[in-house]
PDB file of N, CA and C in Angstrom:
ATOM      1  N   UNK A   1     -40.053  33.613  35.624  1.00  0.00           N
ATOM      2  CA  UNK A   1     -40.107  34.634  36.647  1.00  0.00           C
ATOM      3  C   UNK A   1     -38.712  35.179  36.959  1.00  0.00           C
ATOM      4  N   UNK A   2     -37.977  34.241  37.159  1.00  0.00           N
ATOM      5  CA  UNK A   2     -36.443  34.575  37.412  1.00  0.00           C
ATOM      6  C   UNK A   2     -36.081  35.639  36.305  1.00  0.00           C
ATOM      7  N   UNK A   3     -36.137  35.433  35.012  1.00  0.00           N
ATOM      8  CA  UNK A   3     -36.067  36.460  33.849  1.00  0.00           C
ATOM      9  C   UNK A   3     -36.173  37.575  34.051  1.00  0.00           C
ATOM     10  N   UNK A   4     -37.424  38.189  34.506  1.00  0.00           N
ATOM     11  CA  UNK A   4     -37.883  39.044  34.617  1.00  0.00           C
ATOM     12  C   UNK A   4     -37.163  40.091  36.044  1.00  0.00           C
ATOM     13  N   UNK A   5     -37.247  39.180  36.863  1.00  0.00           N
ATOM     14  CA  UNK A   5     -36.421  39.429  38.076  1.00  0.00           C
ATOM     15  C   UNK A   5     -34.996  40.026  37.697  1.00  0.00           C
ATOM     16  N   UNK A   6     -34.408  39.482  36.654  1.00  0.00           N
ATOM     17  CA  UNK A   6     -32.878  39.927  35.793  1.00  0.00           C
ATOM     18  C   UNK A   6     -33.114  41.021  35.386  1.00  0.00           C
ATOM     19  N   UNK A   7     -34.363  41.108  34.556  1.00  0.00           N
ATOM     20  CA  UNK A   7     -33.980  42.730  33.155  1.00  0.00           C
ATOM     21  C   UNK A   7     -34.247  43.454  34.441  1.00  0.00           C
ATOM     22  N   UNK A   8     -35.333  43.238  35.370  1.00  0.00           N
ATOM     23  CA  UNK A   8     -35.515  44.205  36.340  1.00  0.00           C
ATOM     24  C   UNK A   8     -34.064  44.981  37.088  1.00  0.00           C
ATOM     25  N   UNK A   9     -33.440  44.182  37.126  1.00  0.00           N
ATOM     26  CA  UNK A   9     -31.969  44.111  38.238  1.00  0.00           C
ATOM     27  C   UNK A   9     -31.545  45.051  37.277  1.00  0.00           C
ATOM     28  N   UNK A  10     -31.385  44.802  35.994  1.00  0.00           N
ATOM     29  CA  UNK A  10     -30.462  45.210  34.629  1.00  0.00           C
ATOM     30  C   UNK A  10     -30.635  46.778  34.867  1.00  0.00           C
ATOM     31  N   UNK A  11     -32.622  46.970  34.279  1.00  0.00           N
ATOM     32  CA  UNK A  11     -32.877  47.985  34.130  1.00  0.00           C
ATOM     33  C   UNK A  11     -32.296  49.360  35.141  1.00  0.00           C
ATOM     34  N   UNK A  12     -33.104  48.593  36.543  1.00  0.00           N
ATOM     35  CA  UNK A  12     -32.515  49.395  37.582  1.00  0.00           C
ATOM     36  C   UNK A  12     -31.076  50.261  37.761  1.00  0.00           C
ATOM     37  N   UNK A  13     -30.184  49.157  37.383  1.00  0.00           N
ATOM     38  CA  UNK A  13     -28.846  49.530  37.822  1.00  0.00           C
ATOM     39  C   UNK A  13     -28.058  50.459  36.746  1.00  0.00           C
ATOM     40  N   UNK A  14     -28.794  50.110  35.426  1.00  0.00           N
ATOM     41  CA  UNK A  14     -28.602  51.056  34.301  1.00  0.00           C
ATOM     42  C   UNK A  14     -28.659  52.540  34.772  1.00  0.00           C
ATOM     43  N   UNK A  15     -30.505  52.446  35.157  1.00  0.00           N
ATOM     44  CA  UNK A  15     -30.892  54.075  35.684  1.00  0.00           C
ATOM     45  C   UNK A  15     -30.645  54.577  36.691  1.00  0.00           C
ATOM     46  N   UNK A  16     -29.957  53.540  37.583  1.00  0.00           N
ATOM     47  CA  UNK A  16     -29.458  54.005  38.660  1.00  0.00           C
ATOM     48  C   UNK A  16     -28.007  54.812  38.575  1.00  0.00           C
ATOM     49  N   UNK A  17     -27.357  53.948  37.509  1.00  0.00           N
ATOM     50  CA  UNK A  17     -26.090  54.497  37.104  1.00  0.00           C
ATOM     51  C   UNK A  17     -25.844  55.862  36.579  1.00  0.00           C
ATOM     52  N   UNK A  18     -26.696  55.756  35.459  1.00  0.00           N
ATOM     53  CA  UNK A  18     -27.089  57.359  35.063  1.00  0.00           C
ATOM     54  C   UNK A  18     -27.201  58.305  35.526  1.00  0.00           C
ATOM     55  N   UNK A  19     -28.488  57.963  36.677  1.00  0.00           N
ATOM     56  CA  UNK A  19     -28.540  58.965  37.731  1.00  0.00           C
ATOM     57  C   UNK A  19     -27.481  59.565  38.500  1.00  0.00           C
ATOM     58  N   UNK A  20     -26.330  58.626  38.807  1.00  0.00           N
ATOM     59  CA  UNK A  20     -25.206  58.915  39.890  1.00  0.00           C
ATOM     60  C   UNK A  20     -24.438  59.826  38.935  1.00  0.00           C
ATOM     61  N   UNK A  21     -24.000  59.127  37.834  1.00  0.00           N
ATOM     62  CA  UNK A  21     -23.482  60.551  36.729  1.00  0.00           C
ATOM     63  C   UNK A  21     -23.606  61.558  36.705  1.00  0.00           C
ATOM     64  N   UNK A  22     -25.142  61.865  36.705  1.00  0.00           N
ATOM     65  CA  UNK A  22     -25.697  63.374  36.994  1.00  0.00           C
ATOM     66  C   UNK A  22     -25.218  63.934  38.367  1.00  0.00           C
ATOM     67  N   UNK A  23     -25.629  62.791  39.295  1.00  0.00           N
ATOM     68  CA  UNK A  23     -25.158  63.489  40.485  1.00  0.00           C
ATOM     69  C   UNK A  23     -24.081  63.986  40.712  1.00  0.00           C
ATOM     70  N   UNK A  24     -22.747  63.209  40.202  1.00  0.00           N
ATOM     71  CA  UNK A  24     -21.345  63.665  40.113  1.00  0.00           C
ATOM     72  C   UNK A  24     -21.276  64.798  39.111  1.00  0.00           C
ATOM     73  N   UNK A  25     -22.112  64.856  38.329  1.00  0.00           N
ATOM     74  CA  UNK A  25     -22.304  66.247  37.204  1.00  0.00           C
ATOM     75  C   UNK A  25     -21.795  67.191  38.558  1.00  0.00           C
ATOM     76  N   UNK A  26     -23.480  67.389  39.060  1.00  0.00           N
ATOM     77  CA  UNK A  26     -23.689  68.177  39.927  1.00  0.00           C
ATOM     78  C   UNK A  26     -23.133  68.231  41.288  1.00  0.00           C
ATOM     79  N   UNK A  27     -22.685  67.288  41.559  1.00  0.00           N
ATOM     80  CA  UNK A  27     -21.335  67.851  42.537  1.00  0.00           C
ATOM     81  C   UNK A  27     -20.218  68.666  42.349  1.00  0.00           C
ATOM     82  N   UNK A  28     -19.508  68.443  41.394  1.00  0.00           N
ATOM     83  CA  UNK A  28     -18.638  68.684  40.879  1.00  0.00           C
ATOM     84  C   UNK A  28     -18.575  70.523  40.403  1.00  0.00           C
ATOM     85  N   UNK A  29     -19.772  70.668  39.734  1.00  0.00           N
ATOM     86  CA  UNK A  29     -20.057  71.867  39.382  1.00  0.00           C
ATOM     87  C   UNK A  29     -20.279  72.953  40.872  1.00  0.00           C
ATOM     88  N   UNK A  30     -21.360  72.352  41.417  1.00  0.00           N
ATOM     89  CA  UNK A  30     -21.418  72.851  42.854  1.00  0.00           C
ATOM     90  C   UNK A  30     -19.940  73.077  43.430  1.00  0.00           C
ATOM     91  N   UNK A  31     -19.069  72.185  43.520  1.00  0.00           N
ATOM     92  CA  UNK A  31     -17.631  72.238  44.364  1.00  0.00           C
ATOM     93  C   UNK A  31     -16.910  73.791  43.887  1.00  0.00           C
ATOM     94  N   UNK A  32     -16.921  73.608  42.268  1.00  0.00           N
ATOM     95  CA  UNK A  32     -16.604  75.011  41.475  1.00  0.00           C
ATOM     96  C   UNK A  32     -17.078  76.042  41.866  1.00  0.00           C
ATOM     97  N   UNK A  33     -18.248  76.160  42.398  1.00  0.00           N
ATOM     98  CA  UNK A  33     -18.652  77.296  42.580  1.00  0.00           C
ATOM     99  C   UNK A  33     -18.418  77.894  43.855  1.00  0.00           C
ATOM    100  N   UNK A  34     -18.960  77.064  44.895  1.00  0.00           N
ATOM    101  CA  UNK A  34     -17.985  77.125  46.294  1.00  0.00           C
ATOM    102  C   UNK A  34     -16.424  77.886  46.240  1.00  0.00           C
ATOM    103  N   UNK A  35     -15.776  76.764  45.403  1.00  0.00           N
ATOM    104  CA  UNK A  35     -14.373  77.045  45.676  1.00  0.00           C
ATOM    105  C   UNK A  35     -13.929  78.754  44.987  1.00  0.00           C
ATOM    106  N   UNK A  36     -14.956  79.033  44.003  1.00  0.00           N
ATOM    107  CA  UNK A  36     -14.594  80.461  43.749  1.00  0.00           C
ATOM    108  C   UNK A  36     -15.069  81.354  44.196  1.00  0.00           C
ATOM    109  N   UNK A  37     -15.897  81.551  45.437  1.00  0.00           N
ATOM    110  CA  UNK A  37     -15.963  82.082  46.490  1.00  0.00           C
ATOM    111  C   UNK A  37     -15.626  83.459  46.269  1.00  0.00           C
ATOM    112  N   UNK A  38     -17.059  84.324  45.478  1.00  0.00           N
ATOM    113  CA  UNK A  38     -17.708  85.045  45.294  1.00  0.00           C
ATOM    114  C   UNK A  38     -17.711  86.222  46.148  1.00  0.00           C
ATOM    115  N   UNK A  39     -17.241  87.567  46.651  1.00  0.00           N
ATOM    116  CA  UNK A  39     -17.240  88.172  47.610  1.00  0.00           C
ATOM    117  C   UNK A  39     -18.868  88.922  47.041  1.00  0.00           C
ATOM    118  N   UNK A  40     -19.412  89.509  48.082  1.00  0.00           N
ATOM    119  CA  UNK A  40     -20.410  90.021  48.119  1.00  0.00           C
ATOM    120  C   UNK A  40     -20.641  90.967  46.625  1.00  0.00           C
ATOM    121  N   UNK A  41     -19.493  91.921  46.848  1.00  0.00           N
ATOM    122  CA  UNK A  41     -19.200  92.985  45.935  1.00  0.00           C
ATOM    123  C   UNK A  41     -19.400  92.325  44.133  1.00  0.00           C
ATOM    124  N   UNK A  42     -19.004  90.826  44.744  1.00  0.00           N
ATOM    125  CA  UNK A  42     -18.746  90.504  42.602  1.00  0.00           C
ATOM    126  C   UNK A  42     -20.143  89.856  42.640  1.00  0.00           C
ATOM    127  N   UNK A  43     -20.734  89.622  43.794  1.00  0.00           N
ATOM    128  CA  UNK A  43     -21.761  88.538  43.588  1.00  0.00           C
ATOM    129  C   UNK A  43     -23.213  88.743  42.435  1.00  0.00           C
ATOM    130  N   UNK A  44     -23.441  89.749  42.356  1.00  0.00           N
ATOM    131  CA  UNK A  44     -24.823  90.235  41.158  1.00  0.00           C
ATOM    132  C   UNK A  44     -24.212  90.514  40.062  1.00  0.00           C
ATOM    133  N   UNK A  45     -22.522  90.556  39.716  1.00  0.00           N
ATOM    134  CA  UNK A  45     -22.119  90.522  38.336  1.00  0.00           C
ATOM    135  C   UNK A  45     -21.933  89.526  38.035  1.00  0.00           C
ATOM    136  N   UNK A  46     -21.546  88.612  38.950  1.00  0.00           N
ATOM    137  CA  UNK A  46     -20.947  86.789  38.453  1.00  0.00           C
ATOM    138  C   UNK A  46     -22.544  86.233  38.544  1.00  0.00           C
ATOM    139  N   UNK A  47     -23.412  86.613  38.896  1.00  0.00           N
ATOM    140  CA  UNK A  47     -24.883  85.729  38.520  1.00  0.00           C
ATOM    141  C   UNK A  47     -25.516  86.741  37.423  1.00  0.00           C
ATOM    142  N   UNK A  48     -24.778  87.557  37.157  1.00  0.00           N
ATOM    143  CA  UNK A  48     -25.290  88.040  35.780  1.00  0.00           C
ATOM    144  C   UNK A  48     -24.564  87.530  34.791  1.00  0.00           C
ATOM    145  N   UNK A  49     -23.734  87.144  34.714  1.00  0.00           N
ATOM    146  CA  UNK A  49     -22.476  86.677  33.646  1.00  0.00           C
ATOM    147  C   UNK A  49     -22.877  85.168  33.604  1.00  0.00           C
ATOM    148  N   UNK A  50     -23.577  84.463  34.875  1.00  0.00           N
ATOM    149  CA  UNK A  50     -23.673  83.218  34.454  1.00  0.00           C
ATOM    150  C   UNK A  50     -25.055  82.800  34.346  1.00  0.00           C
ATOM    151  N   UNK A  51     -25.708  83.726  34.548  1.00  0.00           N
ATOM    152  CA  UNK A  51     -27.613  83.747  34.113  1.00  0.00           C
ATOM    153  C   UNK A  51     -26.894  83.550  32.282  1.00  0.00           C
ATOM    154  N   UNK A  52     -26.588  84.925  31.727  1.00  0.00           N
ATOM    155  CA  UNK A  52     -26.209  85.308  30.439  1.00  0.00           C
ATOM    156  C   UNK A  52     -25.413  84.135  29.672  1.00  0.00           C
ATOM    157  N   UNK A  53     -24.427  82.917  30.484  1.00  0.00           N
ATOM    158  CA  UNK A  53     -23.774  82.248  29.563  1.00  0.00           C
ATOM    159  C   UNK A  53     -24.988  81.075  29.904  1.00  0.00           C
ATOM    160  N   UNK A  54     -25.401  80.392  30.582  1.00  0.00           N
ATOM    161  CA  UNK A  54     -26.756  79.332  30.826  1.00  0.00           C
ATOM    162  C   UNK A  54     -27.578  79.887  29.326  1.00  0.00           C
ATOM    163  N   UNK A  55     -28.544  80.937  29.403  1.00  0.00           N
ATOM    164  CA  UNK A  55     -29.321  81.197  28.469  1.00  0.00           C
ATOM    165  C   UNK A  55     -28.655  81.180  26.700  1.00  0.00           C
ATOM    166  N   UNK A  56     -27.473  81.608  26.942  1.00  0.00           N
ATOM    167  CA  UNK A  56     -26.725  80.805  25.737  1.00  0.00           C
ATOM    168  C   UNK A  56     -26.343  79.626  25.370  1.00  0.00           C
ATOM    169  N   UNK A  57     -26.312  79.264  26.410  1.00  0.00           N
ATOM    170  CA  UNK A  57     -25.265  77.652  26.193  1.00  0.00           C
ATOM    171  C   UNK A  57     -26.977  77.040  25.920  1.00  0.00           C
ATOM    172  N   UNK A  58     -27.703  77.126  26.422  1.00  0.00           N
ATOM    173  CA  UNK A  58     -28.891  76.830  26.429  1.00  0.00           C
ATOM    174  C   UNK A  58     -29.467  76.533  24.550  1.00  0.00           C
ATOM    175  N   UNK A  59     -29.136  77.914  24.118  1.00  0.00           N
ATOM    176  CA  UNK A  59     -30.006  77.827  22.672  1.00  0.00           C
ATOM    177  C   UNK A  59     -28.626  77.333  21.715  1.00  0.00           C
ATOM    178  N   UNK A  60     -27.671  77.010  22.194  1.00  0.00           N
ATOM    179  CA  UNK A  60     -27.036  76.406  21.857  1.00  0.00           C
ATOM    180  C   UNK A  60     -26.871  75.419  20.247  1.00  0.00           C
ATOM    181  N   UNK A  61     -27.859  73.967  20.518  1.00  0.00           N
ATOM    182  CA  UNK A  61     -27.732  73.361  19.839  1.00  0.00           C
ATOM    183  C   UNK A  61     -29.324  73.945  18.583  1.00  0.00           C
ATOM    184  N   UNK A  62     -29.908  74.858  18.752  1.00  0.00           N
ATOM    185  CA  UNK A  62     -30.852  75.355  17.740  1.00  0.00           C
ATOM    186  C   UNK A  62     -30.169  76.158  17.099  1.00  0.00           C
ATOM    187  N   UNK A  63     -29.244  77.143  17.903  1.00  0.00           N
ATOM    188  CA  UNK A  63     -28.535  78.126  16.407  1.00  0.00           C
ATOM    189  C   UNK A  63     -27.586  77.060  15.617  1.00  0.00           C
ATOM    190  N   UNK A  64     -26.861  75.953  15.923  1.00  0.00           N
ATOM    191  CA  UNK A  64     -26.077  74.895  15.185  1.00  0.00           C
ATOM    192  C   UNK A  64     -26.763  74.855  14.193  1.00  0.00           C
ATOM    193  N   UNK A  65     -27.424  74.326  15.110  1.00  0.00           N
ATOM    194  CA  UNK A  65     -28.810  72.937  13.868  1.00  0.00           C
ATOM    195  C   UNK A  65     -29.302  73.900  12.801  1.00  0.00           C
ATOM    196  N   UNK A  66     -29.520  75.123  12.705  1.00  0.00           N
ATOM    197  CA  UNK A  66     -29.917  75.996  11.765  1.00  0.00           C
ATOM    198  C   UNK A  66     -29.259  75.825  10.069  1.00  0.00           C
ATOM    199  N   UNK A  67     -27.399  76.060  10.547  1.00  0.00           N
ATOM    200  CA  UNK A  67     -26.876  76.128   9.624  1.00  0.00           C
ATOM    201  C   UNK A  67     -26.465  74.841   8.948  1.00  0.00           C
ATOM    202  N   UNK A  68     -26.731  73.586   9.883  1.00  0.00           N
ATOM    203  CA  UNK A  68     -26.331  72.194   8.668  1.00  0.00           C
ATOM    204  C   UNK A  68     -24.811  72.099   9.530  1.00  0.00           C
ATOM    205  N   UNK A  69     -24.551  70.854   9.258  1.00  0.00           N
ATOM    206  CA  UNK A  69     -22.819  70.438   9.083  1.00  0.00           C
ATOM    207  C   UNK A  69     -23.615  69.235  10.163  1.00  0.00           C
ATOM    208  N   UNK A  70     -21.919  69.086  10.768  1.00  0.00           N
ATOM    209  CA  UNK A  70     -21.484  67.981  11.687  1.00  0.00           C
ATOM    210  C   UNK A  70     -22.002  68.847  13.276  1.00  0.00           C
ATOM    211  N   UNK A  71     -23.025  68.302  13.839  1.00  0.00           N
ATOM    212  CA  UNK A  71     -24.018  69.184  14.693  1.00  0.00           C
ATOM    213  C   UNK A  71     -22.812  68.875  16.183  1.00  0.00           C
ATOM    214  N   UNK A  72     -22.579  67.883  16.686  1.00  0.00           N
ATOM    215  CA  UNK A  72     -21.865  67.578  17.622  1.00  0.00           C
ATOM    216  C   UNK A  72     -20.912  69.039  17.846  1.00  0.00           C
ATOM    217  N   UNK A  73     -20.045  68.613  16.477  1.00  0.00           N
ATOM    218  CA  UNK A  73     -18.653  69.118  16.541  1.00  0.00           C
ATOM    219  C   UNK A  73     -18.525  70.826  16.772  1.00  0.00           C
ATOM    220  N   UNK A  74     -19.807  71.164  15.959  1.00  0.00           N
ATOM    221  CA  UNK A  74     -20.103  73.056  15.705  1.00  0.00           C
ATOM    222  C   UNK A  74     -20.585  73.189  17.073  1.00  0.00           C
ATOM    223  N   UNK A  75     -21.480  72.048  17.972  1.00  0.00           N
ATOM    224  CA  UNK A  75     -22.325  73.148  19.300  1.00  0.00           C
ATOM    225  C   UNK A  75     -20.880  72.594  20.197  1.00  0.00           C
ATOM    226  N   UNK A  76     -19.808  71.964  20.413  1.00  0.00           N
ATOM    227  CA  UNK A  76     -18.541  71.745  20.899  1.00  0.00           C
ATOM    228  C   UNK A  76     -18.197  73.129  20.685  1.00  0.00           C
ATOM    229  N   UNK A  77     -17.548  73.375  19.549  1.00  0.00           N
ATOM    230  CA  UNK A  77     -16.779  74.907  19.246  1.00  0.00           C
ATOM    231  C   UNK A  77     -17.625  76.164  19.944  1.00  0.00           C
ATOM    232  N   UNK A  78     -19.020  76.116  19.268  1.00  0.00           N
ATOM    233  CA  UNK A  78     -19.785  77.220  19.805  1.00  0.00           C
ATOM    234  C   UNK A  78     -19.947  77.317  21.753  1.00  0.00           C
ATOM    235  N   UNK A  79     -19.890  75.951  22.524  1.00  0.00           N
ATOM    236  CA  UNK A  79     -19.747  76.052  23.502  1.00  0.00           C
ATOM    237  C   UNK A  79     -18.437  76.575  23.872  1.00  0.00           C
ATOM    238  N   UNK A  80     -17.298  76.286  23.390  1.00  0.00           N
ATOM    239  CA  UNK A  80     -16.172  76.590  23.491  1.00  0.00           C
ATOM    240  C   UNK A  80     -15.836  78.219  23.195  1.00  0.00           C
ATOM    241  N   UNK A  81     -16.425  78.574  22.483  1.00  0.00           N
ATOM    242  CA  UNK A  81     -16.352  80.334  22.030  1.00  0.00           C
ATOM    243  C   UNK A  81     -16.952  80.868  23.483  1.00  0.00           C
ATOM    244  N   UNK A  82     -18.268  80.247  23.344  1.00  0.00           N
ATOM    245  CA  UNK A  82     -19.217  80.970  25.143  1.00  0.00           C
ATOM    246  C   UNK A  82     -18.438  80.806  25.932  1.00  0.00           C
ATOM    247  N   UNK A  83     -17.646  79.790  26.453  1.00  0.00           N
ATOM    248  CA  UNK A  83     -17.042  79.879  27.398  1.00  0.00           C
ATOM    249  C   UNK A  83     -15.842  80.784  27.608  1.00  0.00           C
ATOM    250  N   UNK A  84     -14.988  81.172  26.947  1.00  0.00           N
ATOM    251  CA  UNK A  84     -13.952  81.893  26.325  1.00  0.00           C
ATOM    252  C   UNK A  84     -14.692  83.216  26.382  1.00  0.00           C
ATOM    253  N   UNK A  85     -15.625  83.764  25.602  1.00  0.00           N
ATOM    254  CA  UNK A  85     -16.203  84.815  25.969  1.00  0.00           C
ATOM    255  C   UNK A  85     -16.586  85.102  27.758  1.00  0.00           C
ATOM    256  N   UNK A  86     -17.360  83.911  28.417  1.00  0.00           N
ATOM    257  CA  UNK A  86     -17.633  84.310  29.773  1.00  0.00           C
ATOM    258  C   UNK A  86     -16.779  84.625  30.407  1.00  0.00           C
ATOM    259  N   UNK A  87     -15.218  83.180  30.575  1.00  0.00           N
ATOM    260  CA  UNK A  87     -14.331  84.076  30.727  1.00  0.00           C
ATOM    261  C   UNK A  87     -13.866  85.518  30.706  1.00  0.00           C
ATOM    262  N   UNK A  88     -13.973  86.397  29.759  1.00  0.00           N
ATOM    263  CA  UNK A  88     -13.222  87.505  29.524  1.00  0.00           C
ATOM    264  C   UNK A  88     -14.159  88.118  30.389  1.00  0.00           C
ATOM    265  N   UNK A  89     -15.309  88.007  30.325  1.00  0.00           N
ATOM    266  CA  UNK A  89     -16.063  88.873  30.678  1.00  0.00           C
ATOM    267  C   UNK A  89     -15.758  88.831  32.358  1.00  0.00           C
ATOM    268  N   UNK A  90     -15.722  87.706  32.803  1.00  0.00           N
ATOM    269  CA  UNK A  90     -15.959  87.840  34.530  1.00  0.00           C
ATOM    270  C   UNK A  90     -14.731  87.901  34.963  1.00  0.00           C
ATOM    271  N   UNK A  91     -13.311  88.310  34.079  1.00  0.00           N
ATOM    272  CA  UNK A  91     -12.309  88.724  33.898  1.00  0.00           C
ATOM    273  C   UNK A  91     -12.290  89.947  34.537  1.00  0.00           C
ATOM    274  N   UNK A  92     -13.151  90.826  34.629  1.00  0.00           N
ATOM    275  CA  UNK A  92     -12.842  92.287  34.659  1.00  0.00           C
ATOM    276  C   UNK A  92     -13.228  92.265  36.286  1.00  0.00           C
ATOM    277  N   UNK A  93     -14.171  91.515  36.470  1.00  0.00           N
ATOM    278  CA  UNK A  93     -14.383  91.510  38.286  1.00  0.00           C
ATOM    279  C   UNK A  93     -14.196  90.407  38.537  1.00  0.00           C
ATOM    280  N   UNK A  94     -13.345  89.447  38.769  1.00  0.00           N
ATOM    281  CA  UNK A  94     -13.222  88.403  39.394  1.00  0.00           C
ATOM    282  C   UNK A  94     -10.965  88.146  39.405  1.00  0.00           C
ATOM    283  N   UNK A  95     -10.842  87.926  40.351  1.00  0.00           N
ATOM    284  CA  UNK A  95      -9.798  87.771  40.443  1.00  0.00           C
ATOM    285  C   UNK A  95      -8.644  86.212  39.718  1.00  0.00           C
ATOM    286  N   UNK A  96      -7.755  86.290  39.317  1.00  0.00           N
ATOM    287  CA  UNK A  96      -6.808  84.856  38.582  1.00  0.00           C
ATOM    288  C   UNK A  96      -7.561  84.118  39.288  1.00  0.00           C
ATOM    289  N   UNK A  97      -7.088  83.188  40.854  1.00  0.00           N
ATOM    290  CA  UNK A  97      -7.643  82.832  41.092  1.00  0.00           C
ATOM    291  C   UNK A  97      -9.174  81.849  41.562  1.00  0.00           C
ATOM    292  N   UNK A  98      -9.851  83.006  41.062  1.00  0.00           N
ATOM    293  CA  UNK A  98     -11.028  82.716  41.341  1.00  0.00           C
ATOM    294  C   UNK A  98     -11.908  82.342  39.708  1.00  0.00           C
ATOM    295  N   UNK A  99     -11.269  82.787  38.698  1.00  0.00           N
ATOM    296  CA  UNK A  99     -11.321  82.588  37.588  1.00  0.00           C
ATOM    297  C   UNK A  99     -10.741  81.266  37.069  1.00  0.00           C
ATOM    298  N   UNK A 100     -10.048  81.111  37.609  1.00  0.00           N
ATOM    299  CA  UNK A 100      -9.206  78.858  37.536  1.00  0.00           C
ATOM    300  C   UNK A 100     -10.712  78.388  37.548  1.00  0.00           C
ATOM    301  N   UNK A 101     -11.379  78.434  38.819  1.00  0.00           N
ATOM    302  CA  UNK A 101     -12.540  77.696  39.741  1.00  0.00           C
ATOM    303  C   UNK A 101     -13.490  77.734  37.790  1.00  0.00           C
ATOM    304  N   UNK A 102     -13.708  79.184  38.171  1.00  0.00           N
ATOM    305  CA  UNK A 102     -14.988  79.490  36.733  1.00  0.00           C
ATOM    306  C   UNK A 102     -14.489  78.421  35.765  1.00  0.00           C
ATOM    307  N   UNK A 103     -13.383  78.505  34.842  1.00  0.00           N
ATOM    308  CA  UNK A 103     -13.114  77.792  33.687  1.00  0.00           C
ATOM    309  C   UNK A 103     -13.368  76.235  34.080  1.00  0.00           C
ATOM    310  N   UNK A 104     -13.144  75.904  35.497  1.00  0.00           N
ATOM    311  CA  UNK A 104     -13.323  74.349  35.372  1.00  0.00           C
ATOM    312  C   UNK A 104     -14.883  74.163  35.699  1.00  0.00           C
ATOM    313  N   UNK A 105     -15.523  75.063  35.822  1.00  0.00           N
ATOM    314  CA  UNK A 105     -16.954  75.319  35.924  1.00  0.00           C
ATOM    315  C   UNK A 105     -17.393  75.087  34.646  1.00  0.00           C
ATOM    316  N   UNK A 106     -17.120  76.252  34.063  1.00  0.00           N
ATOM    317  CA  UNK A 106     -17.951  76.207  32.305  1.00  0.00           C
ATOM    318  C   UNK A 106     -17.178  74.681  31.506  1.00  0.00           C
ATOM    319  N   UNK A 107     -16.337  74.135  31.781  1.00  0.00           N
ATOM    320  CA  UNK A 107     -15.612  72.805  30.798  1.00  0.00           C
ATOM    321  C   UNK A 107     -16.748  71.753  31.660  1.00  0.00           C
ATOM    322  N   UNK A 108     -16.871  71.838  33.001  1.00  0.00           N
ATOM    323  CA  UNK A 108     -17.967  70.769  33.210  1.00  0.00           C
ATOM    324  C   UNK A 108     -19.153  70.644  32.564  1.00  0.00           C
ATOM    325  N   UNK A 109     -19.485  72.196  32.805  1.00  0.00           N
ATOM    326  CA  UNK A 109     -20.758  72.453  32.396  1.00  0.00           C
ATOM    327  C   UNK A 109     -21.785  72.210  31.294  1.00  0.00           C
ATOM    328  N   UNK A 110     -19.810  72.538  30.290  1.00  0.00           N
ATOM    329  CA  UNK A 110     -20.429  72.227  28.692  1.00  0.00           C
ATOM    330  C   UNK A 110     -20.273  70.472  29.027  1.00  0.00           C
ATOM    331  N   UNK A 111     -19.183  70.246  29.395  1.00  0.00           N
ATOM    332  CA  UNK A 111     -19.601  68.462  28.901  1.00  0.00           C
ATOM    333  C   UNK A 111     -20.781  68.127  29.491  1.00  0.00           C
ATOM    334  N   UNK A 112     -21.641  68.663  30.675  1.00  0.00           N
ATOM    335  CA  UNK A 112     -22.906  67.692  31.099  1.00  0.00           C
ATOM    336  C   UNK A 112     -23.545  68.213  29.988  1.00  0.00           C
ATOM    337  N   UNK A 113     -23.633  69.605  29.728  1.00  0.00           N
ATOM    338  CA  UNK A 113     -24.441  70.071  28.542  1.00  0.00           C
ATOM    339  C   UNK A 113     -24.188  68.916  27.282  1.00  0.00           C
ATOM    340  N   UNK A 114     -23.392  68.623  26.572  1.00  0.00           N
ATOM    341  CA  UNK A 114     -23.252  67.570  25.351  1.00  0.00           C
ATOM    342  C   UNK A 114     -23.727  66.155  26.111  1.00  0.00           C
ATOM    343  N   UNK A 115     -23.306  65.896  27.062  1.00  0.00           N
ATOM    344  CA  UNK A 115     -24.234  64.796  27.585  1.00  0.00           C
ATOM    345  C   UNK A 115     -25.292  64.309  27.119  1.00  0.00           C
ATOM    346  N   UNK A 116     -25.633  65.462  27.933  1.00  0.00           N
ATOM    347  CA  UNK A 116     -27.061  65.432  28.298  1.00  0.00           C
ATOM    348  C   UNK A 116     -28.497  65.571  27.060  1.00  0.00           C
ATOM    349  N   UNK A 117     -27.759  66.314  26.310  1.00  0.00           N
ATOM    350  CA  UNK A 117     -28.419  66.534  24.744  1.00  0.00           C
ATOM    351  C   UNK A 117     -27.858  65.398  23.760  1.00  0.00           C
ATOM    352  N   UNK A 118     -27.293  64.273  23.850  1.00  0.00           N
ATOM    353  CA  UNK A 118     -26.943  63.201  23.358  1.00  0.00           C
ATOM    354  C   UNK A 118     -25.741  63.789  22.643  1.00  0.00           C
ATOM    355  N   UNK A 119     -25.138  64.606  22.483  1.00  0.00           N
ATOM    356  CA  UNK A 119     -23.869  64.829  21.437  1.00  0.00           C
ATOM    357  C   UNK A 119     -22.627  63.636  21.903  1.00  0.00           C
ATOM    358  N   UNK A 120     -22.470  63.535  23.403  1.00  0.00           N
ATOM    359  CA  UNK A 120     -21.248  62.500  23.384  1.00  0.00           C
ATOM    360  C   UNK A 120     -21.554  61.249  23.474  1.00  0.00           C
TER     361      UNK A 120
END
């Protein structure tokens, strides 16, 4: 009985752990977004720019997987291009500043993204 009582403890604290990961995912990302503090005026271009990089980063690891290789390393780069692209883009309405916040946004984003899809 005691045994069982253990993997139980084990299991728990495993998925419990995991879970808190995510949560710090999602804090963290949340804090980013806060801190770049969106004026009204940019607000329906910066949720268009980041609807548009989500739905990419999204199909992500299917356009990889298409062409073959080392799958990790290509949806890394290809996240890395999206992000670099979103950048430029929310470049044109978003101020230095407020653009720091974004980039440490999309570098979280992609790592929960590889996470979360087993790449790391």
């Amino acid at each position: 009985m005691k045994r069982w009582g253990w993997m139980l403890a084990i299991v728990l604290g495993i998925a419990q752990g995991g879970w808190s990961a995510e949560k710090s995912y999602e804090d963290r990302l949340l804090l980013q977004l806060e801190l770049t503090a969106v004026t009204a005026a940019q607000e329906e271009a910066f949720r268009e720019a980041l609807k548009d990089y989500h739905a990419a980063r999204n199909g992500s690891v299917r356009r990889v997987s298409r062409q073959g290789g080392d799958i990790p390393t290509r949806v890394a780069r290809d996240l890395r291009r999206l992000a670099r692209r979103t950048l430029n883009e929310m470049g044109e309405f978003l101020e230095p500043d407020q653009l720091e916040h974004v980039e440490k946004y999309l570098e979280l984003a992609n790592e929960q993204y590889m996470t979360q899809a087993g790449l790391r």
